[in-house]
N, C-alpha and C. Protein backbone atom coordinates (compact mmCIF):
# COMPACT_ATOMS: atom_id res chain seq x y z
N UNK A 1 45.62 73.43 360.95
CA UNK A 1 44.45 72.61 360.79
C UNK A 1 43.87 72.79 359.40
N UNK A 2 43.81 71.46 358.80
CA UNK A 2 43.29 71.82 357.33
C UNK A 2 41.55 71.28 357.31
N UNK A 3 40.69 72.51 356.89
CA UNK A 3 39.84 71.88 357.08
C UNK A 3 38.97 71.13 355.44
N UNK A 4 38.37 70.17 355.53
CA UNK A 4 38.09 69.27 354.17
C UNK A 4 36.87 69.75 353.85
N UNK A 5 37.35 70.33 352.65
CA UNK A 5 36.24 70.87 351.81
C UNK A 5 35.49 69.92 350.92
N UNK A 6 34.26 69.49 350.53
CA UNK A 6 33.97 69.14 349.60
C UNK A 6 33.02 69.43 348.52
N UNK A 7 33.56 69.14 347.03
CA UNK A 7 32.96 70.09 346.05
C UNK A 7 32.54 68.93 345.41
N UNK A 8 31.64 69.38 344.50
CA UNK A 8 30.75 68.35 343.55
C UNK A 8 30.88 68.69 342.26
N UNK A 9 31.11 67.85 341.42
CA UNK A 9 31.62 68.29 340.35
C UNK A 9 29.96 67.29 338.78
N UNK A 10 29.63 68.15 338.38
CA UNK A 10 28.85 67.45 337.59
C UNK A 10 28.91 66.36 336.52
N UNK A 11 28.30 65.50 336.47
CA UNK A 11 29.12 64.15 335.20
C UNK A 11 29.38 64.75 333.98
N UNK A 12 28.34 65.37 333.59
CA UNK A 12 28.59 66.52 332.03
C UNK A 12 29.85 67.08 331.72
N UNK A 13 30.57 67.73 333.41
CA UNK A 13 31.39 68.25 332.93
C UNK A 13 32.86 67.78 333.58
N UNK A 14 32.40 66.81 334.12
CA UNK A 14 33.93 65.76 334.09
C UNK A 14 34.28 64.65 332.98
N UNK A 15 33.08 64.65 332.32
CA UNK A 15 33.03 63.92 330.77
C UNK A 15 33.74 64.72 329.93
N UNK A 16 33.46 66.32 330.08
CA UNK A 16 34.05 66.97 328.63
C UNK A 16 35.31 67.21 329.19
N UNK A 17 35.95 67.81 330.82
CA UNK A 17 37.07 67.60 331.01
C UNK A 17 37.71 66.31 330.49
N UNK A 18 37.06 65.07 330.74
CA UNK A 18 38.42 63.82 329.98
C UNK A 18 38.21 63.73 328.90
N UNK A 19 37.68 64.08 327.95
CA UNK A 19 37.49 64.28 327.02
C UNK A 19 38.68 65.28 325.99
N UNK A 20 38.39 66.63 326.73
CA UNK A 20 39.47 67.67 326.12
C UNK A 20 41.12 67.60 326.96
N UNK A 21 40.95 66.77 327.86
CA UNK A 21 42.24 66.47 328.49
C UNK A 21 43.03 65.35 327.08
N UNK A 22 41.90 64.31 326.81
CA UNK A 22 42.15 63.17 326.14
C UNK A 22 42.62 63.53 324.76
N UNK A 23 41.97 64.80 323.80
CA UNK A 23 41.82 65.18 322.71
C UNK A 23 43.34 65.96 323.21
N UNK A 24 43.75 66.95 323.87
CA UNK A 24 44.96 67.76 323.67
C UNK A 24 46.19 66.75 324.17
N UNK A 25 46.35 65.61 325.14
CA UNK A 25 47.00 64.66 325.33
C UNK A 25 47.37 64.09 323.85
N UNK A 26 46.38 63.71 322.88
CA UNK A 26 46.64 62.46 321.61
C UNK A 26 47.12 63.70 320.41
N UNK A 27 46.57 65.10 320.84
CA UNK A 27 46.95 65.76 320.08
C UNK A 27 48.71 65.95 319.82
N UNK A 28 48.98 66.36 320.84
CA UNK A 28 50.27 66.49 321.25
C UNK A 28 51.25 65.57 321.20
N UNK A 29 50.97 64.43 321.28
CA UNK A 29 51.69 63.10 320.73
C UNK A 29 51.62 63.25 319.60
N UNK A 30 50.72 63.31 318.82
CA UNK A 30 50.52 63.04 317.02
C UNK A 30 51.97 64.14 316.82
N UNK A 31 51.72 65.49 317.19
CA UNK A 31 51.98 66.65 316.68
C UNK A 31 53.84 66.50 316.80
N UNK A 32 53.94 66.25 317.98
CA UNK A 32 55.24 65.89 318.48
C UNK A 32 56.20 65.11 317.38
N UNK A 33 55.23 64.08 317.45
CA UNK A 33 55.71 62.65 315.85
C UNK A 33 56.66 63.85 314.98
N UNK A 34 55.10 64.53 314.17
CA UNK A 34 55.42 64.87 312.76
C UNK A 34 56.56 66.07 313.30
N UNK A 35 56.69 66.90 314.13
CA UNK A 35 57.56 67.96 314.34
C UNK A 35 59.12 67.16 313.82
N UNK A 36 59.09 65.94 314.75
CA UNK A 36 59.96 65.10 314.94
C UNK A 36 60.65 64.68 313.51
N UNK A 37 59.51 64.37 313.02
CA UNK A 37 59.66 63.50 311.86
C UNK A 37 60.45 64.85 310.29
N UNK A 38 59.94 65.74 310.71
CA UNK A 38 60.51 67.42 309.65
C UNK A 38 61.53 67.51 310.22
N UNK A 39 61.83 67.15 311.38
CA UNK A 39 63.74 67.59 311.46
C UNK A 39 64.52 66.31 311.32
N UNK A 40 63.71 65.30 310.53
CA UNK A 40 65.29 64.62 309.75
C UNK A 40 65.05 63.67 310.87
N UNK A 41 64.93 63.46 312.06
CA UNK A 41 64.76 62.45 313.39
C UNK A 41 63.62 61.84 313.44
N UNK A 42 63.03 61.17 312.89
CA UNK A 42 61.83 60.68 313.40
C UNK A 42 61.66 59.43 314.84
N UNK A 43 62.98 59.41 314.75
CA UNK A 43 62.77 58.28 316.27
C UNK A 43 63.43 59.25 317.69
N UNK A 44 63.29 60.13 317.04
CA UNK A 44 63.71 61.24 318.63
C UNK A 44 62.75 62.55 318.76
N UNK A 45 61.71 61.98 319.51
CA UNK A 45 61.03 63.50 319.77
C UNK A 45 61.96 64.28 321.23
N UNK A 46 61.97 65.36 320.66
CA UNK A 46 62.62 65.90 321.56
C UNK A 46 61.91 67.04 322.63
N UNK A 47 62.00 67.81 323.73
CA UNK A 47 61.05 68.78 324.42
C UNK A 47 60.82 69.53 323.73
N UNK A 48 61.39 69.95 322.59
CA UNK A 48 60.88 71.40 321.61
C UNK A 48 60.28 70.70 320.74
N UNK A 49 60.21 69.76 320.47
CA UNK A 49 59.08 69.31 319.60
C UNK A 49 57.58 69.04 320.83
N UNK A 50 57.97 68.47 321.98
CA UNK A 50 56.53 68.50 322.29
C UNK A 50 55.60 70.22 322.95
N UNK A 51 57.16 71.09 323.50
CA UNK A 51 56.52 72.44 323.05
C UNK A 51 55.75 73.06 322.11
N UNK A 52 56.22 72.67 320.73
CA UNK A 52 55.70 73.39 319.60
C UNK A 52 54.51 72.29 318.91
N UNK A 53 54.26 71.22 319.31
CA UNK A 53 52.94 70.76 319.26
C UNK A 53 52.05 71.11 320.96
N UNK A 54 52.55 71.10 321.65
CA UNK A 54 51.55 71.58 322.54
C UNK A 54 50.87 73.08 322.10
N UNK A 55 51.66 73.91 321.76
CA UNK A 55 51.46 75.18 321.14
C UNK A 55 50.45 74.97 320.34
N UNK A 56 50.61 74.11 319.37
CA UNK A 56 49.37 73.62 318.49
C UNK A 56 48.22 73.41 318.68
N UNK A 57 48.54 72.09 319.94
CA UNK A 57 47.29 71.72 320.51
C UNK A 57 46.17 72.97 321.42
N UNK A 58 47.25 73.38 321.60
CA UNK A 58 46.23 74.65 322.24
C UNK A 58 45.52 75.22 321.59
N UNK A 59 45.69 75.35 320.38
CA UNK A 59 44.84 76.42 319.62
C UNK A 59 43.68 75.32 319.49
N UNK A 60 43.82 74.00 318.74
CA UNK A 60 42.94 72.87 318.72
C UNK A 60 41.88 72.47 319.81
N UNK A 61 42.30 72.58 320.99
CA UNK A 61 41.70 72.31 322.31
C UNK A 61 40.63 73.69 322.55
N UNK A 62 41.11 74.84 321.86
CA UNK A 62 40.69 76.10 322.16
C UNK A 62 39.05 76.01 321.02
N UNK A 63 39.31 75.58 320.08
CA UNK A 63 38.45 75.66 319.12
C UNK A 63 37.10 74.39 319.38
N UNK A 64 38.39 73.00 319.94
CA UNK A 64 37.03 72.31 320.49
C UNK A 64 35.82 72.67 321.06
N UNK A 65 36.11 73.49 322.36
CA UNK A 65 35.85 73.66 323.39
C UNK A 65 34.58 74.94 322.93
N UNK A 66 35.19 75.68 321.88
CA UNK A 66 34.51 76.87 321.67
C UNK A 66 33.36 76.16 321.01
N UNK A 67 33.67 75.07 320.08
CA UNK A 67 32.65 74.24 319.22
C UNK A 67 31.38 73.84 320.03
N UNK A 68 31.53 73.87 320.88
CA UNK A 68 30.23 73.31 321.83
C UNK A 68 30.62 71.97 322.42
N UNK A 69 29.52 71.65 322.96
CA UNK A 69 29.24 70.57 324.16
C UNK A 69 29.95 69.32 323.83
N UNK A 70 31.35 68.86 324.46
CA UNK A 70 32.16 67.80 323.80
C UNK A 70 31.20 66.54 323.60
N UNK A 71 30.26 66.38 325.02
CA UNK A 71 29.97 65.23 325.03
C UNK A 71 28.34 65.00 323.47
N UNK A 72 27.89 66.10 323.00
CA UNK A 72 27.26 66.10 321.52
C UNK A 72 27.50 64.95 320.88
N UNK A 73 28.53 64.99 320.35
CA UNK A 73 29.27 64.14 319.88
C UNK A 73 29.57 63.08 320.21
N UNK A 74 29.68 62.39 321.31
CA UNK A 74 29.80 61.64 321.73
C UNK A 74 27.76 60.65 321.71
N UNK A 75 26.75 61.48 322.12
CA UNK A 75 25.39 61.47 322.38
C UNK A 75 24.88 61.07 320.58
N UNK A 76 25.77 61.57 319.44
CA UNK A 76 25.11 61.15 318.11
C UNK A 76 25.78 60.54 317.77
N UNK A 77 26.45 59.69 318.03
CA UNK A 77 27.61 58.44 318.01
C UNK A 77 26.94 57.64 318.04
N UNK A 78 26.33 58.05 319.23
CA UNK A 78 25.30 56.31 320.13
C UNK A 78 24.15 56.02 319.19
């Protein structure tokens, strides 16, 4: 018997989740490209290229996050 839990999750911080989901997602594509693009292939990303930009992105995603409140930025935009 499974019983259904339900949790509430605040808008603040399902904003900065798609947010830093969105930022290490576009990161990792970009990163992937250029990996791609230094080994001579630029029309073949391959899994070790999106390893070694995910690697990247992590540190990037890490520093966002440490930067403060994603959605800031988003609030002096407007």
């Amino acid at each position: 018997m499974s019983e259904s839990v339900q949790i509430q999750i605040d808008v603040e911080a399902a904003k900065a989740l798609a947010q830093w989901k969105a930022l290490f997602a576009d990161e990792v594509c970009e990163r992937a490209k250029q990996f791609a693009a230094q080994s001579g292939q630029p029309n073949c990303v391959t899994l070790s290229h999106y390893k070694q930009a995910a690697q990247t992105a992590l540190q990037s995603l890490s520093a966002a996050i440490h930067a403060g409140d994603p959605t800031d930025a988003e609030q002096k935009a407007a």
